[in-house]
PDB file of N, CA and C in Angstrom:
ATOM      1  N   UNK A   1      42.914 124.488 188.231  1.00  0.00           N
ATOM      2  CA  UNK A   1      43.665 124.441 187.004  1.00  0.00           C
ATOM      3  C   UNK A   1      44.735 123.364 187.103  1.00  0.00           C
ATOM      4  N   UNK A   2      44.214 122.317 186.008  1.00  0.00           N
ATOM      5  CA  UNK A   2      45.840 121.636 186.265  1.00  0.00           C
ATOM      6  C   UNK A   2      46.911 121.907 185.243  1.00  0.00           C
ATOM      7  N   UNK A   3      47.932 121.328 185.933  1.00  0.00           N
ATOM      8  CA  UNK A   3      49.204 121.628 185.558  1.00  0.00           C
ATOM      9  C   UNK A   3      49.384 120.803 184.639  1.00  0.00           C
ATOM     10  N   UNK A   4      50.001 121.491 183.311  1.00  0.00           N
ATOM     11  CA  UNK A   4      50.682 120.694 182.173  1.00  0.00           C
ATOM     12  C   UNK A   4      51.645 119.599 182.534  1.00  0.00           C
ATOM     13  N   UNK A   5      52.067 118.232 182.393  1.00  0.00           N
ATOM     14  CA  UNK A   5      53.142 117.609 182.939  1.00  0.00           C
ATOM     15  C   UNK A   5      53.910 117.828 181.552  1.00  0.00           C
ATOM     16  N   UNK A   6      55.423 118.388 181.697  1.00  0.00           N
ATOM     17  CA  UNK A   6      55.885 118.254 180.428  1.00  0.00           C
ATOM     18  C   UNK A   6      56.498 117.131 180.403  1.00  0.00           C
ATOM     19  N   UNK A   7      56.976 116.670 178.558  1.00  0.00           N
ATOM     20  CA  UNK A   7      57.539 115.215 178.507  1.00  0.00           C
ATOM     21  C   UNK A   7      59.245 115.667 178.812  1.00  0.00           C
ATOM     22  N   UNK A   8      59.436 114.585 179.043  1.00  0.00           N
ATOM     23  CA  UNK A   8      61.748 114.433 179.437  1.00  0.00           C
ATOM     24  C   UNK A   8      61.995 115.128 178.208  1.00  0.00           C
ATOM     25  N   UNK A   9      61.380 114.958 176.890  1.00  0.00           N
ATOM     26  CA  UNK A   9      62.065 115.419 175.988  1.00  0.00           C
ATOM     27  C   UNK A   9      62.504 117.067 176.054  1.00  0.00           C
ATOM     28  N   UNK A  10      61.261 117.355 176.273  1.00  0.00           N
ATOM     29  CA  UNK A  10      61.050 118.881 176.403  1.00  0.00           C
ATOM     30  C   UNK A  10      61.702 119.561 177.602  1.00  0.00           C
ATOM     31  N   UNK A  11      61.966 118.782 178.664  1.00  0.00           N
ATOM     32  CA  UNK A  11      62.228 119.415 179.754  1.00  0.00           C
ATOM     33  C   UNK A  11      63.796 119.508 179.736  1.00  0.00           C
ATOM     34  N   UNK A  12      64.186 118.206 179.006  1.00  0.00           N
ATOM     35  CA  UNK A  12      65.862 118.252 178.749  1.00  0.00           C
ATOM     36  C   UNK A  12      66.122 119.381 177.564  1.00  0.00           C
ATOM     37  N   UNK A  13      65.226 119.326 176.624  1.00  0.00           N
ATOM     38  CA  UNK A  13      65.248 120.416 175.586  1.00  0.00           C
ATOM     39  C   UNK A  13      65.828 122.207 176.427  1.00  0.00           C
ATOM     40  N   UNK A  14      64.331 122.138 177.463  1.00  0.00           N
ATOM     41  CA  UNK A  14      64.606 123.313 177.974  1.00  0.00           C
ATOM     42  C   UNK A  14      65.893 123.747 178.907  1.00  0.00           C
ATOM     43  N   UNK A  15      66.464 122.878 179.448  1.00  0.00           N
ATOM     44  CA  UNK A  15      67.841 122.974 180.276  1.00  0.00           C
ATOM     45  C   UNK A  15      68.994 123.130 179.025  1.00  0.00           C
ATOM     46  N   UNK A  16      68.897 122.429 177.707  1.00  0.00           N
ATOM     47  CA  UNK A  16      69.795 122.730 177.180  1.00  0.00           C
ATOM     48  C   UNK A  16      69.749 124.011 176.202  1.00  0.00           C
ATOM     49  N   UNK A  17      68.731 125.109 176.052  1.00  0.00           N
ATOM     50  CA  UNK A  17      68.339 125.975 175.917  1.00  0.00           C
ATOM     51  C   UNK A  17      69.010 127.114 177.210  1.00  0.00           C
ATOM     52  N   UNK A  18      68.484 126.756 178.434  1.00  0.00           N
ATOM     53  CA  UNK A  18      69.171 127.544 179.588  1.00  0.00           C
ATOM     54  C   UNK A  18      70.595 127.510 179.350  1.00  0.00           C
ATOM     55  N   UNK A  19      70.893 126.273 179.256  1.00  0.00           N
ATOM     56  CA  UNK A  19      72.819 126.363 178.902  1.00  0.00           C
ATOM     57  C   UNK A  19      73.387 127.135 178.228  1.00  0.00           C
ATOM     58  N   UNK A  20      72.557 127.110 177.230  1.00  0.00           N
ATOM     59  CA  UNK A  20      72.993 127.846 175.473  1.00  0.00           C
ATOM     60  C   UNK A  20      73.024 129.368 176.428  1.00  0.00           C
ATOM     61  N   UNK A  21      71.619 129.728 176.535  1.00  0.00           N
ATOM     62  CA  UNK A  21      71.541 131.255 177.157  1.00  0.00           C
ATOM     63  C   UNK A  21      72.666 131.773 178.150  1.00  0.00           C
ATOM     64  N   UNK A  22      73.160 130.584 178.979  1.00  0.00           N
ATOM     65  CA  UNK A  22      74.250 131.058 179.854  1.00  0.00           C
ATOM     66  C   UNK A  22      75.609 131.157 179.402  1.00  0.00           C
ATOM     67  N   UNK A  23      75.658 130.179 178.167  1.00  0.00           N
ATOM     68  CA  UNK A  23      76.828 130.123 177.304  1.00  0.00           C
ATOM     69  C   UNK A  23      76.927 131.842 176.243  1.00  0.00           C
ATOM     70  N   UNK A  24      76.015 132.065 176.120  1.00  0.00           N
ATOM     71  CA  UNK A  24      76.081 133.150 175.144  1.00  0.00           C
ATOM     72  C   UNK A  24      76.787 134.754 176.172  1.00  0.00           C
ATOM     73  N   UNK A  25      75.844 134.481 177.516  1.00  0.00           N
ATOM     74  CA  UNK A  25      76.081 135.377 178.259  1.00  0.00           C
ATOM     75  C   UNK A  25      77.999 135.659 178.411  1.00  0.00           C
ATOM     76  N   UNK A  26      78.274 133.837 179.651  1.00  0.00           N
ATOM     77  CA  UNK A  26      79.379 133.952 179.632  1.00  0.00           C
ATOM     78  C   UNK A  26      80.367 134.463 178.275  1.00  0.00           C
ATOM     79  N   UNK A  27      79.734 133.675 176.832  1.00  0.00           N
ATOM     80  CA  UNK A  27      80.827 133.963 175.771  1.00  0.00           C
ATOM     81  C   UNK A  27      81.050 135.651 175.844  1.00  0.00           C
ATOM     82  N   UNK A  28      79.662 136.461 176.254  1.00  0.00           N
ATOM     83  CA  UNK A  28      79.955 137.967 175.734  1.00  0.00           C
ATOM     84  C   UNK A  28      80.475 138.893 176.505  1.00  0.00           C
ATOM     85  N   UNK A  29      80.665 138.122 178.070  1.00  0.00           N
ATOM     86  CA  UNK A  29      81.684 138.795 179.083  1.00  0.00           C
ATOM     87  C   UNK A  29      83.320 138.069 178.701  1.00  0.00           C
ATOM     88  N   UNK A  30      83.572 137.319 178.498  1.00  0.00           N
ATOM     89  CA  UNK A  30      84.913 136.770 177.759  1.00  0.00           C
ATOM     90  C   UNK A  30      85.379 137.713 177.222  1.00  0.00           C
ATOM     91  N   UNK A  31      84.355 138.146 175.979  1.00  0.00           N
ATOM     92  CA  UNK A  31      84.344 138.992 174.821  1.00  0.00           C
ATOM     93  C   UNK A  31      84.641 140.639 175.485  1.00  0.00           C
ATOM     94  N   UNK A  32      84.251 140.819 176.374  1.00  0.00           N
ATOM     95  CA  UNK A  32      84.418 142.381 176.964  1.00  0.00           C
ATOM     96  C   UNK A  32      85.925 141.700 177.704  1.00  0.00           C
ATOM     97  N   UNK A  33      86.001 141.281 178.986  1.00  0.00           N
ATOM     98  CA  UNK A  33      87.346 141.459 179.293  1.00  0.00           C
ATOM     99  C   UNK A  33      88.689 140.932 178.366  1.00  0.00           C
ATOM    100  N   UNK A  34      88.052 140.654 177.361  1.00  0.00           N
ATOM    101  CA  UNK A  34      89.524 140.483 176.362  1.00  0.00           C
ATOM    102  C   UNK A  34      89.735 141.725 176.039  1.00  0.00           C
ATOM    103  N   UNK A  35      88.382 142.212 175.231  1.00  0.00           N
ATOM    104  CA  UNK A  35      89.174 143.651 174.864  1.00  0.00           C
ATOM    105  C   UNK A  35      89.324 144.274 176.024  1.00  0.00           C
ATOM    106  N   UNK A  36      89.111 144.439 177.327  1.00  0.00           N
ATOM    107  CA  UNK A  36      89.625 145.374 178.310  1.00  0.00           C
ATOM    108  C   UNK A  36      91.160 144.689 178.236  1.00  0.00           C
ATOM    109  N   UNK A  37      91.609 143.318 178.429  1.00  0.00           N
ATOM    110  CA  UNK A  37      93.001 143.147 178.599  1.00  0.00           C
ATOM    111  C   UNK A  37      93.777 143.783 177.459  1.00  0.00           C
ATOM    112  N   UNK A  38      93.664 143.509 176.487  1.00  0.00           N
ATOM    113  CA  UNK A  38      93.742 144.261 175.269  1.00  0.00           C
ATOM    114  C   UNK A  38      94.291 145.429 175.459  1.00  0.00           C
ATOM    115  N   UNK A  39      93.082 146.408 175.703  1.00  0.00           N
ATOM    116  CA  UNK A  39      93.346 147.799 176.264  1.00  0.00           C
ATOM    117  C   UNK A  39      94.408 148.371 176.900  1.00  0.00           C
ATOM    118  N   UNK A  40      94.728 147.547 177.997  1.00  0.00           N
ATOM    119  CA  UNK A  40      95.731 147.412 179.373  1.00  0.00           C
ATOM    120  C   UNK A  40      96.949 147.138 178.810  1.00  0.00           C
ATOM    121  N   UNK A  41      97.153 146.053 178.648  1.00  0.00           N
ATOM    122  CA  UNK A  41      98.209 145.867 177.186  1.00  0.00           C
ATOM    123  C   UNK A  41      98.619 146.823 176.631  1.00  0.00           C
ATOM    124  N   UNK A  42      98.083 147.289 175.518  1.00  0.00           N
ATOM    125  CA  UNK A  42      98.547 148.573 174.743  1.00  0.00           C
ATOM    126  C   UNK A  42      98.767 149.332 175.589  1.00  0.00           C
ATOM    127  N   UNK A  43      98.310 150.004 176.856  1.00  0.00           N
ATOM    128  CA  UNK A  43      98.172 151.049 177.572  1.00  0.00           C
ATOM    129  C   UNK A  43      99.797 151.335 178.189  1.00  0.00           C
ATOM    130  N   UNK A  44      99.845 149.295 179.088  1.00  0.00           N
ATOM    131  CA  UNK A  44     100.981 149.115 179.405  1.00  0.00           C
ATOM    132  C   UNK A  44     102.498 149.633 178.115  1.00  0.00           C
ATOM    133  N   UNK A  45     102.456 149.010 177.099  1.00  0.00           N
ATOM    134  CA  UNK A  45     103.169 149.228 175.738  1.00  0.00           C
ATOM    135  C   UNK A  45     103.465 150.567 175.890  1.00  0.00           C
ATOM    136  N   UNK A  46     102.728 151.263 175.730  1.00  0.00           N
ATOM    137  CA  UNK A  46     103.006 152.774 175.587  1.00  0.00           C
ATOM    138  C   UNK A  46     103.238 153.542 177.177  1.00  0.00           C
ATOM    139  N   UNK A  47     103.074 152.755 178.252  1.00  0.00           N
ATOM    140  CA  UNK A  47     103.777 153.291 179.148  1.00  0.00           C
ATOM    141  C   UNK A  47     105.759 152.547 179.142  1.00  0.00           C
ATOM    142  N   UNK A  48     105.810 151.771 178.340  1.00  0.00           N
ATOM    143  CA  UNK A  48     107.091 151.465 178.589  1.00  0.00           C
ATOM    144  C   UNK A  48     107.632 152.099 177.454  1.00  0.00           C
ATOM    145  N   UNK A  49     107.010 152.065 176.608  1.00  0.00           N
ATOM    146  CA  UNK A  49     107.454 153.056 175.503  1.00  0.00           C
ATOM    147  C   UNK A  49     108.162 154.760 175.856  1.00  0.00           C
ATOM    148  N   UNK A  50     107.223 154.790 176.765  1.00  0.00           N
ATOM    149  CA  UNK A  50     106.875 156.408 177.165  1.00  0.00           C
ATOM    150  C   UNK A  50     108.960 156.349 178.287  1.00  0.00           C
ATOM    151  N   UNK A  51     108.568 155.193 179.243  1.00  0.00           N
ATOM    152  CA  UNK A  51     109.968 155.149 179.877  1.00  0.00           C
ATOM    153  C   UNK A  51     111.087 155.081 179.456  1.00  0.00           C
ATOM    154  N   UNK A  52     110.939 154.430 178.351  1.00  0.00           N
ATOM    155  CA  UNK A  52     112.587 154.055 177.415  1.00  0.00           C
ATOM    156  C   UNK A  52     112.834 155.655 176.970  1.00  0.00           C
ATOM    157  N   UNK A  53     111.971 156.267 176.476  1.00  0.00           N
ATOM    158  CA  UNK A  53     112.043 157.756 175.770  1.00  0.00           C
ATOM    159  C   UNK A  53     112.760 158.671 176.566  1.00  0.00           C
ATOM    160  N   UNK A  54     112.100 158.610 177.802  1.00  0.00           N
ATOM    161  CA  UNK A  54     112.345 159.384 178.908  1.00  0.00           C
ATOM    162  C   UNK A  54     113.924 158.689 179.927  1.00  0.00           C
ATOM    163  N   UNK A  55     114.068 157.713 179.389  1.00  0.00           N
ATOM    164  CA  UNK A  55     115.311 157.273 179.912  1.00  0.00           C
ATOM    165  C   UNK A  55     116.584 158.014 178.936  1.00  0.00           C
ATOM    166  N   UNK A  56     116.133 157.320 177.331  1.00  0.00           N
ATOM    167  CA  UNK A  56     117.376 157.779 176.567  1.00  0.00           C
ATOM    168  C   UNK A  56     117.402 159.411 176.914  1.00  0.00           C
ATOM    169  N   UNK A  57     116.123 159.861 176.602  1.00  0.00           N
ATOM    170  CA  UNK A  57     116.155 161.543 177.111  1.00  0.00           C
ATOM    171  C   UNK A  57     117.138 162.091 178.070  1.00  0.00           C
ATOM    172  N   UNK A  58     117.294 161.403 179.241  1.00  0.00           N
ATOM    173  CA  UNK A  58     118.094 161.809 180.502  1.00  0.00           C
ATOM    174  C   UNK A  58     119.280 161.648 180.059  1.00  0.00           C
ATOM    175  N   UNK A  59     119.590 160.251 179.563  1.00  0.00           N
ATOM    176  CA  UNK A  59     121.336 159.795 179.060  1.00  0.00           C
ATOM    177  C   UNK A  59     121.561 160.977 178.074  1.00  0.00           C
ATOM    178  N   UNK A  60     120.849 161.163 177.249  1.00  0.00           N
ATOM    179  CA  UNK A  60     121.255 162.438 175.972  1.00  0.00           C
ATOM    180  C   UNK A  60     121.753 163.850 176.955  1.00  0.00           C
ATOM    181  N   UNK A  61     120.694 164.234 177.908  1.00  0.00           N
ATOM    182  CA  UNK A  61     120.758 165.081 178.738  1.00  0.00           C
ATOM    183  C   UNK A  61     122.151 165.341 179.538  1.00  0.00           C
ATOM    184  N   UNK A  62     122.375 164.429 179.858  1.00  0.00           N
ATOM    185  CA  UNK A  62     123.713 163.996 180.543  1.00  0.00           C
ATOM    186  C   UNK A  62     124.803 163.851 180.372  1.00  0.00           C
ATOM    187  N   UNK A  63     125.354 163.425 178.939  1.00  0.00           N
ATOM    188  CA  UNK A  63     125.807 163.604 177.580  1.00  0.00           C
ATOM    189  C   UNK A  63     126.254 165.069 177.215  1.00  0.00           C
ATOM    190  N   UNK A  64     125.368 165.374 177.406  1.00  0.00           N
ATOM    191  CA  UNK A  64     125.092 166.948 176.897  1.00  0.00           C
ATOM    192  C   UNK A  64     125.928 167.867 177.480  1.00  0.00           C
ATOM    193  N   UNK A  65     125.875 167.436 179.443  1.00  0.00           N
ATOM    194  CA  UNK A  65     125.882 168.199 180.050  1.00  0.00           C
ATOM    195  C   UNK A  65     127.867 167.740 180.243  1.00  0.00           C
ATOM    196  N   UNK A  66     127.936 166.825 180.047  1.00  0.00           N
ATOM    197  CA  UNK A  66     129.320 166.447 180.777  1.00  0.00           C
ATOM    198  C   UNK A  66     130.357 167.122 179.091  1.00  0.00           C
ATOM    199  N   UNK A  67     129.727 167.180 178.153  1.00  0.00           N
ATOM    200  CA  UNK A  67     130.554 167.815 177.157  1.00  0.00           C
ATOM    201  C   UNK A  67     130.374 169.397 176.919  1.00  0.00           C
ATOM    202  N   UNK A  68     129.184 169.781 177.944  1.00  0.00           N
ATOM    203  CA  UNK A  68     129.489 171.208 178.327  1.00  0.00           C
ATOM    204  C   UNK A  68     130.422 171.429 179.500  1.00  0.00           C
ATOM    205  N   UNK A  69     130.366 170.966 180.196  1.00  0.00           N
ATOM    206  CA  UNK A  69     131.248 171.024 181.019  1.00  0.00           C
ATOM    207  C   UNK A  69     132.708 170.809 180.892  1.00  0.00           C
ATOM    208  N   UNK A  70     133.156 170.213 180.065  1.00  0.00           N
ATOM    209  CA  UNK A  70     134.359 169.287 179.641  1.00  0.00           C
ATOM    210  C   UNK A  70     135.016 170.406 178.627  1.00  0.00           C
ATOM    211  N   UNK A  71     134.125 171.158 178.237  1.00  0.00           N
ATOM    212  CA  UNK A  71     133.886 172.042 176.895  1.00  0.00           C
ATOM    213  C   UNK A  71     134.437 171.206 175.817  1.00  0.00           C
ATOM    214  N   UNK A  72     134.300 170.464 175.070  1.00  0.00           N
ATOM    215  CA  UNK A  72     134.603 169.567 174.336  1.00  0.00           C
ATOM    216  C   UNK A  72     133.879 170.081 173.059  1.00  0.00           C
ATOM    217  N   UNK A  73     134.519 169.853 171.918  1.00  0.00           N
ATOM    218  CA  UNK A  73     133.660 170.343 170.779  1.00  0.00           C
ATOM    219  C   UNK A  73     133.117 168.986 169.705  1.00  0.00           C
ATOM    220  N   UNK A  74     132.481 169.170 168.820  1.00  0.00           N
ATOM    221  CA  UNK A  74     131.879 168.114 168.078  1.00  0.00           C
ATOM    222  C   UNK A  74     133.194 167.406 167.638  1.00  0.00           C
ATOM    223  N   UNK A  75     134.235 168.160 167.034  1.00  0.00           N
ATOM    224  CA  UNK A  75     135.132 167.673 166.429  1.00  0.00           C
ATOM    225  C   UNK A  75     136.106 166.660 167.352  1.00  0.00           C
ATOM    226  N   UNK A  76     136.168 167.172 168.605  1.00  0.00           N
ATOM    227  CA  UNK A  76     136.855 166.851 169.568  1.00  0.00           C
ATOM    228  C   UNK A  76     136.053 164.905 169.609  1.00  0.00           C
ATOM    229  N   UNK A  77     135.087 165.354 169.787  1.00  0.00           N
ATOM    230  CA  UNK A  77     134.238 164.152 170.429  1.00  0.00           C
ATOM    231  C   UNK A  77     134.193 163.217 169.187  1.00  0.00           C
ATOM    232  N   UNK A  78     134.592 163.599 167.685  1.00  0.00           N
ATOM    233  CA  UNK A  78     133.968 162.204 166.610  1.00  0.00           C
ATOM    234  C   UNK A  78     135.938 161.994 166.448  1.00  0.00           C
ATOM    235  N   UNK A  79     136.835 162.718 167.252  1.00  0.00           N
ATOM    236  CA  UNK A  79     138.144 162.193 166.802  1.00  0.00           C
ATOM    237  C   UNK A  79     138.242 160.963 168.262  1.00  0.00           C
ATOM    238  N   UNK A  80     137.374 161.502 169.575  1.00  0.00           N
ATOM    239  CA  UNK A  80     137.498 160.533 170.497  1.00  0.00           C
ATOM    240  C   UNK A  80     136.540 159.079 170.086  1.00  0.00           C
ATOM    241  N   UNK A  81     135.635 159.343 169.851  1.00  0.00           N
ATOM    242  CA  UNK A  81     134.877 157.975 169.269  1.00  0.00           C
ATOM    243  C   UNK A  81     135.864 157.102 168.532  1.00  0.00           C
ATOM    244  N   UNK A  82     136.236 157.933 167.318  1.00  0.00           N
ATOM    245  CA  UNK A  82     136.971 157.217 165.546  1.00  0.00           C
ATOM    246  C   UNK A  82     138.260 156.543 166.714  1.00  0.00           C
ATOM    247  N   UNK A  83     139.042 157.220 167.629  1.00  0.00           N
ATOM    248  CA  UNK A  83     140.203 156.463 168.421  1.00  0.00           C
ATOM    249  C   UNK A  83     140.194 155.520 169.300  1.00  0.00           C
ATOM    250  N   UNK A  84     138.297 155.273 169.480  1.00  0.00           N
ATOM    251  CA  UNK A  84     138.473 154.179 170.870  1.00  0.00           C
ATOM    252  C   UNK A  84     137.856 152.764 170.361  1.00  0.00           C
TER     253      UNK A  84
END
């Protein structure tokens, strides 16, 4: 059996066909780790979100605790604010 010889045209045809195919591939892993960064991102967002919450939380907490202690009353505390 002999072998077909193909022409340059065709053979360059076919490499730039392989390209395309590897281009599509690479484009559709691009396409997945963006949206994974994406993901991570937001994920990150709402873990700093989550810390600021949990920070003011503690300061409120703390707040709380030093005007129980102090026994200080609401009134006490908006005549110390309005004076400083």
């Amino acid at each position: 059996m002999a072998r077909e010889r193909r022409t340059k045209k065709e053979i360059i045809t076919a490499k730039i066909e392989t390209i395309d195919e590897k281009i599509t591939v690479y484009a559709n892993k691009i396409a997945a780790l963006t949206d994974e960064k994406e993901a991570l991102q937001a994920e990150l967002e709402e873990l700093a979100t989550a810390q600021k919450k949990a920070e003011e939380e503690a300061k409120t907490k703390e707040l709380l605790k030093i005007i129980k202690d102090k026994n200080i009353s609401i009134d006490d505390l908006k005549k110390m604010v309005e004076n400083s």
